[in-house]
N, C-alpha and C. Protein backbone atom coordinates (compact mmCIF):
# COMPACT_ATOMS: atom_id res chain seq x y z
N UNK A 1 158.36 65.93 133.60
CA UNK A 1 157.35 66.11 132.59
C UNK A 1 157.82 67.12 131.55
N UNK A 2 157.48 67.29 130.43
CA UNK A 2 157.69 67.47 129.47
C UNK A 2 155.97 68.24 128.33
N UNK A 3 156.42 69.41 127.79
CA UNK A 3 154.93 69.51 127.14
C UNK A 3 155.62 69.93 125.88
N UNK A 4 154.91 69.25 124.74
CA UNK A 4 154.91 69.94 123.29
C UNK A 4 153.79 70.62 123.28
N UNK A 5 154.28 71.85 122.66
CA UNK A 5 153.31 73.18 122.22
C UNK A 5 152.82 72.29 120.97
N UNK A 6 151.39 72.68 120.22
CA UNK A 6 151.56 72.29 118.94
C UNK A 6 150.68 73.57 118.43
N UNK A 7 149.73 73.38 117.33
CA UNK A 7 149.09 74.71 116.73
C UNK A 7 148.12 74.72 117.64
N UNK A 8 147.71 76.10 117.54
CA UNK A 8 146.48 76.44 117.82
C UNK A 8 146.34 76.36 119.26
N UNK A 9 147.53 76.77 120.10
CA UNK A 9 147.46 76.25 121.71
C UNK A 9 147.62 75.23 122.46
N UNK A 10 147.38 74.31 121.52
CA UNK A 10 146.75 73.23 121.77
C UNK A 10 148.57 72.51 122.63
N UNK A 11 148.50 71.32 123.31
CA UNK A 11 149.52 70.89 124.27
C UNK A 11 148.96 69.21 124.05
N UNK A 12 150.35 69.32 124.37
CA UNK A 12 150.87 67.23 124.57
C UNK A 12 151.34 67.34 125.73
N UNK A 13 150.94 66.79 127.35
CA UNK A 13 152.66 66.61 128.20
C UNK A 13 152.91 65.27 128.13
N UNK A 14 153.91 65.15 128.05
CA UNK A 14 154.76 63.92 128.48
C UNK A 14 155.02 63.39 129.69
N UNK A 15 155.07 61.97 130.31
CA UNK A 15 155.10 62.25 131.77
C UNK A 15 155.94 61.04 131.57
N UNK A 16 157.25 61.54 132.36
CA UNK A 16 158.34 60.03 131.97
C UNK A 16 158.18 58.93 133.73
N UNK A 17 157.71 59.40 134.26
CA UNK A 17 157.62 58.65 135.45
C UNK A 17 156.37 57.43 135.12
N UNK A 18 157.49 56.00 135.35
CA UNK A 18 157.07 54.92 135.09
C UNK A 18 158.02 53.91 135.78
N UNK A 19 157.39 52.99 136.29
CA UNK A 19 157.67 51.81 137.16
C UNK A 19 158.52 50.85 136.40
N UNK A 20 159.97 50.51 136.56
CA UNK A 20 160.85 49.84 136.06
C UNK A 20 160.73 48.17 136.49
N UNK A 21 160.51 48.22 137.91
CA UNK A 21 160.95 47.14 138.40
C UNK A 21 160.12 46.08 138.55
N UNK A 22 159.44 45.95 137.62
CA UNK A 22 158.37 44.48 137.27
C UNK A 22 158.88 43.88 136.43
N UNK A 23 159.17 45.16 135.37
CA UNK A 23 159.36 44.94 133.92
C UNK A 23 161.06 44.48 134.03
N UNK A 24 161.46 45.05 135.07
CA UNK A 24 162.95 44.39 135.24
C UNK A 24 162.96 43.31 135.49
N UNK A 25 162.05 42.43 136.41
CA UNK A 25 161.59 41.25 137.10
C UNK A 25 161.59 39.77 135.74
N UNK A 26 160.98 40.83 135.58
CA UNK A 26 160.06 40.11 133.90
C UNK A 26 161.34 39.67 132.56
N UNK A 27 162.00 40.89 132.57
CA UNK A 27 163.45 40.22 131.61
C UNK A 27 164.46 39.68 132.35
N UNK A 28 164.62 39.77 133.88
CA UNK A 28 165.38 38.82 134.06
C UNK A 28 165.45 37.54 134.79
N UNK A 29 163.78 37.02 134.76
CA UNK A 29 163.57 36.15 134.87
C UNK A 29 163.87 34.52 133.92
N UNK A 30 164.05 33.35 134.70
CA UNK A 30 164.69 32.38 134.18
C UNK A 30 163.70 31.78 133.82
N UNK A 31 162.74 31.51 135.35
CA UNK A 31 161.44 30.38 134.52
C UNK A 31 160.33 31.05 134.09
N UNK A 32 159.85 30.17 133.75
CA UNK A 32 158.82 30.72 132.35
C UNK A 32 157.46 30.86 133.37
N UNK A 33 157.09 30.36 134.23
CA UNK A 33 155.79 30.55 135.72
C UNK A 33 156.26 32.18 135.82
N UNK A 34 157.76 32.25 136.23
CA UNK A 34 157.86 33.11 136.90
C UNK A 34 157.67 34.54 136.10
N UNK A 35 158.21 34.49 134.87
CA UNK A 35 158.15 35.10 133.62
C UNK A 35 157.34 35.69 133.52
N UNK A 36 156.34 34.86 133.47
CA UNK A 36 154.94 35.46 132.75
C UNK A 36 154.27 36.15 133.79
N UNK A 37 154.32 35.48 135.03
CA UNK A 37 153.76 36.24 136.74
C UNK A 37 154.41 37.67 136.37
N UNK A 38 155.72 37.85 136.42
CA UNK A 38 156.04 39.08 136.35
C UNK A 38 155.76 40.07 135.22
N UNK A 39 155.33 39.40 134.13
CA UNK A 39 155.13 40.30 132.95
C UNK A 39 153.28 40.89 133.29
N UNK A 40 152.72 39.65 133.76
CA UNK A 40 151.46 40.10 134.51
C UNK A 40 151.53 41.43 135.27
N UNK A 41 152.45 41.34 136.26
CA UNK A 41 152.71 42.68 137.03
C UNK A 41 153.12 43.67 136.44
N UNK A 42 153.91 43.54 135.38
CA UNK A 42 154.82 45.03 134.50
C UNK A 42 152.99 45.66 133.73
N UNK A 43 152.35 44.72 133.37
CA UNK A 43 151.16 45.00 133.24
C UNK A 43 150.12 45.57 133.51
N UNK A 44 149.54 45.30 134.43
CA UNK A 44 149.11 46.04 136.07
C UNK A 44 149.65 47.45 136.67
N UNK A 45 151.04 47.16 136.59
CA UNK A 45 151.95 48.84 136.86
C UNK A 45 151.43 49.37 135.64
N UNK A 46 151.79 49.06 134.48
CA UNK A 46 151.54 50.01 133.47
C UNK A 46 149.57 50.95 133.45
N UNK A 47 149.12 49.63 133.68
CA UNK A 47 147.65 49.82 133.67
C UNK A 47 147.26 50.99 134.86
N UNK A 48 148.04 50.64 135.74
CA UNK A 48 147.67 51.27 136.98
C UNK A 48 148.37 52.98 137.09
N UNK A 49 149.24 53.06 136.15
CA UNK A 49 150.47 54.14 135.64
C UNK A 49 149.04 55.01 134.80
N UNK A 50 148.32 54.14 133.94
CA UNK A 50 147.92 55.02 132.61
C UNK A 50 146.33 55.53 133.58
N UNK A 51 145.84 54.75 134.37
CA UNK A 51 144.63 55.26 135.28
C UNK A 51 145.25 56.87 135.96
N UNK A 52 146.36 56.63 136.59
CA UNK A 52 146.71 57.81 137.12
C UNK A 52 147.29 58.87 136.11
N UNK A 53 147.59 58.81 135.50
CA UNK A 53 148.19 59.41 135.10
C UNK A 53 146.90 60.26 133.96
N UNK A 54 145.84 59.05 133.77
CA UNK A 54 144.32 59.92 133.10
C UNK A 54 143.51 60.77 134.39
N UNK A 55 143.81 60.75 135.44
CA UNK A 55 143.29 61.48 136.39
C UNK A 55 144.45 62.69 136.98
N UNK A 56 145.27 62.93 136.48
CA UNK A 56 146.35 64.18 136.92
C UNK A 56 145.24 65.25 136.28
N UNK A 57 144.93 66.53 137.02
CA UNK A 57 144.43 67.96 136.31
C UNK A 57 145.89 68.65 135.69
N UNK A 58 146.32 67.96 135.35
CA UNK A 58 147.40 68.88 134.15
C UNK A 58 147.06 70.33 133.52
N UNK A 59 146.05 70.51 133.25
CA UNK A 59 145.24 71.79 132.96
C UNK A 59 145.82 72.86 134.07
N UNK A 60 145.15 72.29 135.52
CA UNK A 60 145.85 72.77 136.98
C UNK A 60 146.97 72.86 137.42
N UNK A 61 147.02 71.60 137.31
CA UNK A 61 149.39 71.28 137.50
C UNK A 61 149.82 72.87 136.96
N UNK A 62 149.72 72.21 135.73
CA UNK A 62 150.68 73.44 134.78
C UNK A 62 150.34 74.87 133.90
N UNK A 63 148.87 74.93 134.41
CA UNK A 63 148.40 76.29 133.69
C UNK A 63 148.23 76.33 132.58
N UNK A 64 147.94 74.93 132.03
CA UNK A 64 147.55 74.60 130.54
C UNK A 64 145.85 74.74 130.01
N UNK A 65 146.08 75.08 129.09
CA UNK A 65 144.47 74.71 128.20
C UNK A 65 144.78 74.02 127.01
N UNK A 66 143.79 73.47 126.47
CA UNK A 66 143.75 72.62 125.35
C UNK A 66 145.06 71.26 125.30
N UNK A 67 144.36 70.59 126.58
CA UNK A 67 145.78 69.45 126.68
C UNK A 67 144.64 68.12 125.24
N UNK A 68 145.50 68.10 124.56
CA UNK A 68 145.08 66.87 123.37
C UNK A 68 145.24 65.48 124.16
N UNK A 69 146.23 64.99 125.00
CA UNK A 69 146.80 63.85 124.85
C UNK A 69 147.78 64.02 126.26
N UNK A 70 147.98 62.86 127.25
CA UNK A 70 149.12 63.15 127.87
C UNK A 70 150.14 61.87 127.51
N UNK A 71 151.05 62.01 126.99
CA UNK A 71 152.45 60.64 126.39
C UNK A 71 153.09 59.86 127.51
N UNK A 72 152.49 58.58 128.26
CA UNK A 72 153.14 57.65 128.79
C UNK A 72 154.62 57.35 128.58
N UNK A 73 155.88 58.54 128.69
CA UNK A 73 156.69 57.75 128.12
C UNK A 73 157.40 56.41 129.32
N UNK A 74 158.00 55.89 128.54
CA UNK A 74 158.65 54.74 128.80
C UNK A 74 160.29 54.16 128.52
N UNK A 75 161.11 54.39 129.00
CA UNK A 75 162.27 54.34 128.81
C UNK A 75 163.44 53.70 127.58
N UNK A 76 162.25 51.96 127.36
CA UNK A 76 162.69 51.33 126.54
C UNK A 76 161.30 50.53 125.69
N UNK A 77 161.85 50.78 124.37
CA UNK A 77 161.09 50.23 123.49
C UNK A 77 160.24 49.15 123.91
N UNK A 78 161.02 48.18 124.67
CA UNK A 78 160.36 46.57 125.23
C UNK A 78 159.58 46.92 126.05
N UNK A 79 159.87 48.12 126.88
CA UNK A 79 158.25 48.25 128.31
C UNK A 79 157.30 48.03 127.55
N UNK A 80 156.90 48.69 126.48
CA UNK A 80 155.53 49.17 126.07
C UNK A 80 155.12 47.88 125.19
N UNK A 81 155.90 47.66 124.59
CA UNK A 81 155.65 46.90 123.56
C UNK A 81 155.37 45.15 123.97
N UNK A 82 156.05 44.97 125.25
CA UNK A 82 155.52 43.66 125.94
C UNK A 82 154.35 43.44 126.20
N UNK A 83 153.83 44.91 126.58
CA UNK A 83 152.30 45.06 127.26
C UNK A 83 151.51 44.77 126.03
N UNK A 84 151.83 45.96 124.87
CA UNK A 84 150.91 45.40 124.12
C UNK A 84 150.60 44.03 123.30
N UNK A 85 151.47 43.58 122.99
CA UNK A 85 151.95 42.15 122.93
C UNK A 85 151.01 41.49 123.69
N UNK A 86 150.55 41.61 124.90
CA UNK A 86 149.76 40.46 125.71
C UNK A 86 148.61 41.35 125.96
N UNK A 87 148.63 42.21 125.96
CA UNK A 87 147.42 42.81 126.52
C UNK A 87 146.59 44.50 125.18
N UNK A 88 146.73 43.71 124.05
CA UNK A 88 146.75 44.94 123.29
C UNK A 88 145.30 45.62 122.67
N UNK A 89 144.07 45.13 123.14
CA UNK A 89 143.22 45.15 122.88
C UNK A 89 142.45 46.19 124.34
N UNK A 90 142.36 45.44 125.10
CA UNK A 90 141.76 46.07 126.47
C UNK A 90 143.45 47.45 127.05
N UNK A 91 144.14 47.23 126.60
CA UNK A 91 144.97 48.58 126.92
C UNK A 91 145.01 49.62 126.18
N UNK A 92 144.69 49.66 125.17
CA UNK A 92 144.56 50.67 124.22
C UNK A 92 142.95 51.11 124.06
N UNK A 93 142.40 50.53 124.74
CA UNK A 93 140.72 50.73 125.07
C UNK A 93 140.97 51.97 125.88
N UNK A 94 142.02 51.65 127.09
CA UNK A 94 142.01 52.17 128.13
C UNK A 94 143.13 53.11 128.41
N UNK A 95 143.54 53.40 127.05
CA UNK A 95 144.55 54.87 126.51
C UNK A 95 143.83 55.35 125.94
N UNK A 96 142.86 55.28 125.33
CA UNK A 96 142.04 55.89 124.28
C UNK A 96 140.97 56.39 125.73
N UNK A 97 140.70 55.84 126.46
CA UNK A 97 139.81 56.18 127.54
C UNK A 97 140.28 57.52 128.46
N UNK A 98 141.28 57.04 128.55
CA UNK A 98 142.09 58.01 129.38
C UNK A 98 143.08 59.03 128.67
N UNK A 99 142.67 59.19 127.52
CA UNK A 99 143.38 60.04 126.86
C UNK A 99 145.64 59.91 126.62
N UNK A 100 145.62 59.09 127.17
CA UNK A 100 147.01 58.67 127.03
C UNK A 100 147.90 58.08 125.95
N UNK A 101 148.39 58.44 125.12
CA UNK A 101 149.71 57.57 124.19
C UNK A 101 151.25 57.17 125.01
N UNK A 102 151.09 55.97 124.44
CA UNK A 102 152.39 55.10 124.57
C UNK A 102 153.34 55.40 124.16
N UNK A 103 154.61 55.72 124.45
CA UNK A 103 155.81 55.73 123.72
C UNK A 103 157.05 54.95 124.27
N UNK A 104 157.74 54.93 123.43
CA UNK A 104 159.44 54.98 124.20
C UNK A 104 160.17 55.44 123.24
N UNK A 105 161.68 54.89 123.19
CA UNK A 105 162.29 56.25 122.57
C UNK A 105 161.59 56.13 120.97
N UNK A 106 161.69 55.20 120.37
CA UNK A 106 161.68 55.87 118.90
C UNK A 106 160.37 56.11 118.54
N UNK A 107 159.34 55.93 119.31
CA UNK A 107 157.86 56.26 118.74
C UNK A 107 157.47 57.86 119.56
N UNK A 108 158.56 58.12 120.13
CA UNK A 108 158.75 59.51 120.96
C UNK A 108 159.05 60.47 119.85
N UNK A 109 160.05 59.80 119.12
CA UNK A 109 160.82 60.55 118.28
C UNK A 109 160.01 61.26 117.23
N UNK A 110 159.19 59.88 116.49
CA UNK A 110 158.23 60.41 115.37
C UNK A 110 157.00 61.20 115.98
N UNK A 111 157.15 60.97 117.66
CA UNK A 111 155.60 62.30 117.62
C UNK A 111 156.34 63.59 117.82
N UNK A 112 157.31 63.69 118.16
CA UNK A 112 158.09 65.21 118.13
C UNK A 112 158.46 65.62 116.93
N UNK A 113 158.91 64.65 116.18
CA UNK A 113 159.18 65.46 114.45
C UNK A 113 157.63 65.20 114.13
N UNK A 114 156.67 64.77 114.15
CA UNK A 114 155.30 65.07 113.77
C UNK A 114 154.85 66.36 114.26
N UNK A 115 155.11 67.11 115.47
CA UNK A 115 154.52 68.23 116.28
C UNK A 115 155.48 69.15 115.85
N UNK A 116 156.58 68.94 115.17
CA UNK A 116 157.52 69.91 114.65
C UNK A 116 157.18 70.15 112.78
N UNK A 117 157.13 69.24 112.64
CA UNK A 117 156.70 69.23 110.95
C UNK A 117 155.08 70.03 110.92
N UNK A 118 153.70 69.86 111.45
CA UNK A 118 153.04 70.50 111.96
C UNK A 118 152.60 71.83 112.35
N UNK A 119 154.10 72.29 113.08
CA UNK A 119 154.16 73.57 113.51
C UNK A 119 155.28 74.43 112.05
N UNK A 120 156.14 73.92 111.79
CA UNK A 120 156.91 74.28 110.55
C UNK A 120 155.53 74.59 109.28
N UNK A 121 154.64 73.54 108.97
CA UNK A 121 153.70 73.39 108.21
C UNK A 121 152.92 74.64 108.37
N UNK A 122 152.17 75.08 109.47
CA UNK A 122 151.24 76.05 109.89
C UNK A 122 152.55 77.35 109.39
N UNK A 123 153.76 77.11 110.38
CA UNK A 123 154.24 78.63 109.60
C UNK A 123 154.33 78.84 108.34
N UNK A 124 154.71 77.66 107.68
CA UNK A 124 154.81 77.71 106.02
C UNK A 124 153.76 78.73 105.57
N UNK A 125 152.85 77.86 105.52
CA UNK A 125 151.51 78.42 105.45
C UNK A 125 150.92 79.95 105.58
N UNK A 126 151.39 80.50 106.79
CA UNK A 126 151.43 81.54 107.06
C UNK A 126 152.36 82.20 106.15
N UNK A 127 153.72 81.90 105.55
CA UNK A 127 154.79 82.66 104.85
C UNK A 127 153.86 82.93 103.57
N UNK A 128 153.40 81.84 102.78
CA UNK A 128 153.00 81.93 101.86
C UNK A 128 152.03 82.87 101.73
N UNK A 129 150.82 82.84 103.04
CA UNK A 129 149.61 83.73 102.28
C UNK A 129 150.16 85.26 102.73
N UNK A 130 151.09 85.20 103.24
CA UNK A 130 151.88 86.92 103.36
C UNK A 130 152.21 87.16 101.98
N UNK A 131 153.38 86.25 101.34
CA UNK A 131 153.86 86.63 100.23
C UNK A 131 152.78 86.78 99.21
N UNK A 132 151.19 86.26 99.07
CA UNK A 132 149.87 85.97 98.14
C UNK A 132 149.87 87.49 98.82
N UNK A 133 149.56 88.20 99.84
CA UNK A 133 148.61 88.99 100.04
C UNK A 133 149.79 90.16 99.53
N UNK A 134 150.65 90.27 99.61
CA UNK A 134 152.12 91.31 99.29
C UNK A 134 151.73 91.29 97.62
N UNK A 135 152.13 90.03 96.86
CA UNK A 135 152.04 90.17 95.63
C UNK A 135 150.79 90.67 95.31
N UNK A 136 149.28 90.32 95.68
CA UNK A 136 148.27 91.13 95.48
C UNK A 136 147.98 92.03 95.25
N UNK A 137 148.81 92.87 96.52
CA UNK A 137 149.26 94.42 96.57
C UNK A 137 149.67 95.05 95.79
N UNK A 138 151.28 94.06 95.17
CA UNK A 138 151.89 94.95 93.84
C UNK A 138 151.13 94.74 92.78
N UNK A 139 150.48 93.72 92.36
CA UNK A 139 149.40 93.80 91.34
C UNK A 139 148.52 94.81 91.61
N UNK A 140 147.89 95.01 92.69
CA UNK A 140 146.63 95.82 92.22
C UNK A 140 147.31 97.43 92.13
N UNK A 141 148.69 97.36 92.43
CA UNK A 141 149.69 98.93 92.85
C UNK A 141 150.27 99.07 90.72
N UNK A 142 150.40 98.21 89.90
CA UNK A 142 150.70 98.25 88.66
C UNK A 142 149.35 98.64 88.19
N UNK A 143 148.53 97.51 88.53
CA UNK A 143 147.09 97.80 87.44
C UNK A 143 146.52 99.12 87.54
N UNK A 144 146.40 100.06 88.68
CA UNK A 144 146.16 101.29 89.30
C UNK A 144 147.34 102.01 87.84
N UNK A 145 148.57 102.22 88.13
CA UNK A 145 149.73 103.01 87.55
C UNK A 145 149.11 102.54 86.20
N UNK A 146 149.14 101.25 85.58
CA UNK A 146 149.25 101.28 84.21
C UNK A 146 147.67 102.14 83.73
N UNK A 147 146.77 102.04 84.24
CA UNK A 147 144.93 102.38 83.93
C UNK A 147 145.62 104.08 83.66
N UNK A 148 145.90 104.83 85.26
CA UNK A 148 146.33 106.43 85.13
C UNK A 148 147.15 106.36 84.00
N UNK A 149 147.84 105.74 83.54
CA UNK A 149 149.07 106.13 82.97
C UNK A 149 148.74 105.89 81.27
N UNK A 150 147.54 105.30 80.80
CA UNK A 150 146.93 105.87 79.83
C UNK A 150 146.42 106.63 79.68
N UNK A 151 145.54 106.81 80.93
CA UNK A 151 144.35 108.00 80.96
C UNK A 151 145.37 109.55 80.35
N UNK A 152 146.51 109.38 81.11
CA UNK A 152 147.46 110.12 81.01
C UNK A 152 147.63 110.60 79.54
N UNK A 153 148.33 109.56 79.12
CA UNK A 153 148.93 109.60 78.12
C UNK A 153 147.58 109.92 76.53
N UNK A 154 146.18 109.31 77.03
CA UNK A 154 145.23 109.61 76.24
C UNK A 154 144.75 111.66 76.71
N UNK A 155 145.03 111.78 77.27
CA UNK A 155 144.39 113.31 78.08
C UNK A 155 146.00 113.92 77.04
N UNK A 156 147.21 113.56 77.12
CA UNK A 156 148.25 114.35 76.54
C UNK A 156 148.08 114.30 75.60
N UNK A 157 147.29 113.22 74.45
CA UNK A 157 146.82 113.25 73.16
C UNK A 157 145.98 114.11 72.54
N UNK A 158 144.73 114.10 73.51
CA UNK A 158 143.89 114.98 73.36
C UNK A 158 144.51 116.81 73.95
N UNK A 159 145.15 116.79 74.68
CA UNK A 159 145.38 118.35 74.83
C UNK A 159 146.66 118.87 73.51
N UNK A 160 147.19 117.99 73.18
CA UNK A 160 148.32 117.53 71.72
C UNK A 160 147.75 118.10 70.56
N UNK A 161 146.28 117.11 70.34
CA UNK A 161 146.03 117.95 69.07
C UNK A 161 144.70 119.00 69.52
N UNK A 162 144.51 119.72 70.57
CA UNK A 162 143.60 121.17 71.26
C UNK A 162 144.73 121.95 70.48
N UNK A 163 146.20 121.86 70.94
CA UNK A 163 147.13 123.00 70.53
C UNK A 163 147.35 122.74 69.30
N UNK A 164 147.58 121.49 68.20
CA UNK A 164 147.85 121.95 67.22
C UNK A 164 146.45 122.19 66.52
N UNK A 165 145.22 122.39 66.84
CA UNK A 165 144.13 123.14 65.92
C UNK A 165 144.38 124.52 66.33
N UNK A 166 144.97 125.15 68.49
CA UNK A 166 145.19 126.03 68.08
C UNK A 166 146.29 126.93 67.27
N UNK A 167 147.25 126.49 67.16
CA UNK A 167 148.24 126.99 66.27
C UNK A 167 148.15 126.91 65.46
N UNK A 168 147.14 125.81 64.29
CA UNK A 168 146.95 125.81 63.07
C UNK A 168 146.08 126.99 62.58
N UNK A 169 145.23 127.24 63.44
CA UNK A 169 144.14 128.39 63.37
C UNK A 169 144.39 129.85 63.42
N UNK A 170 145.77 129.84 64.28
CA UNK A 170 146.02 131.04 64.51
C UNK A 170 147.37 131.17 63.04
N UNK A 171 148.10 130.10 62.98
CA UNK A 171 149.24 130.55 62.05
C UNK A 171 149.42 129.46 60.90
N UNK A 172 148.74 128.70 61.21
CA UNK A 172 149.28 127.48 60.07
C UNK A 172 148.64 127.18 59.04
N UNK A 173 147.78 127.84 58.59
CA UNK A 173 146.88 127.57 57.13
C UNK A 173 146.50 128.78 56.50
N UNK A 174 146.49 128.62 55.74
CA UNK A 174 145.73 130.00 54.53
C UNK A 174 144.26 130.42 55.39
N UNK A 175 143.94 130.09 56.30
CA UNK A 175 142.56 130.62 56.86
C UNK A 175 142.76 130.95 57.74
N UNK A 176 144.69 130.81 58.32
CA UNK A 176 144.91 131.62 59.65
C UNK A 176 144.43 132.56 60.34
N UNK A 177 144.57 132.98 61.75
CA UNK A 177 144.52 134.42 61.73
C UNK A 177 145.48 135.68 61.62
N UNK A 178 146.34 134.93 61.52
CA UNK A 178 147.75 135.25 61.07
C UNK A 178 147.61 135.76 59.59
N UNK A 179 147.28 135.11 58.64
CA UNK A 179 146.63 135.54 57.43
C UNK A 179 145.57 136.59 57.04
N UNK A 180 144.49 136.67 57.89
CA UNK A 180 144.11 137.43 57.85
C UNK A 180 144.07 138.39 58.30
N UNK A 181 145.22 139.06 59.40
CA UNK A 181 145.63 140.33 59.98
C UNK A 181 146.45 140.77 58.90
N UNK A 182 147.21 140.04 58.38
CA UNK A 182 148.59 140.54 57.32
C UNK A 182 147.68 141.14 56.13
């Protein structure tokens, strides 16, 4: 067995244990009675695979919470796909019932780069509103500096011309006091 982590806790297991030898029966059968008898049975195993396999406490097994789904895998593309082929209506009733998805290899593939793209996605996500909440920061860290830094520069204006009325008063005009001590 096998578990994908995905967000939020949440878990997939995979359970690769599955019955070969019906489905072996079934492709290498000659007559067509016999054929179909055996594809009946690869059927039945499967059916009888996805009942058990909806009654495992996986939660228990493995010390899991938040199981979404447990993945029937299946070795080869043709297991699964025979079944549904003949039986695709009442088996997928009864994956959807039992919480189970079908796979084999390449529909394996796209739910692992789906649970990886997913989890890449959520971190993205996370990078970004770090870098939003950082830049925030230096914005509101400029708008702060630039506001003081008039106040500043208006307070050096005003104390600028305090001294030149007082130096004008004391020495710089005919009404000095400079003038009028001399």
């Amino acid at each position: 067995d096998f578990i994908l982590n995905l967000q939020d806790s949440q878990k997939i297991v995979i359970d690769c244990k599955v019955s070969l030898k019906n489905f072996e029966d079934f492709v290498n059968s000659k007559d067509k009675i016999m054929r179909e008898k055996n594809l009946n049975k690869h059927i039945e195993s499967v059916k009888k695979h996805i009942t058990d396999l909806g009654s495992k406490n996986y939660s228990k097994l493995y010390k899991l919470e938040n199981i979404q789904y447990v993945v029937m895998f299946m070795p080869f593309d043709a297991c699964y796909l025979s079944v549904l082929e003949k039986e695709n209506s009442s088996l997928l009733d009864l994956c959807f019932e039992k919480k189970i998805l079908l796979a084999g290899p390449i529909s394996i593939m796209s739910l692992i780069a789906t649970a990886t793209s997913i989890k890449n996605e959520k971190k993205n996500k996370s990078l970004v509103s770090k870098i939003v909440k950082e830049a925030t920061a230096i914005y509101d860290k400029y708008t702060f500096l630039k506001k003081n830094l008039k106040k500043t520069i208006d307070s050096h204006k005003a104390h600028t011309n305090s001294l030149k009325q007082v130096i004008n008063a004391a020495y710089g005009s005919n009404q000095s006091l400079e003038d009028k001590l001399v």
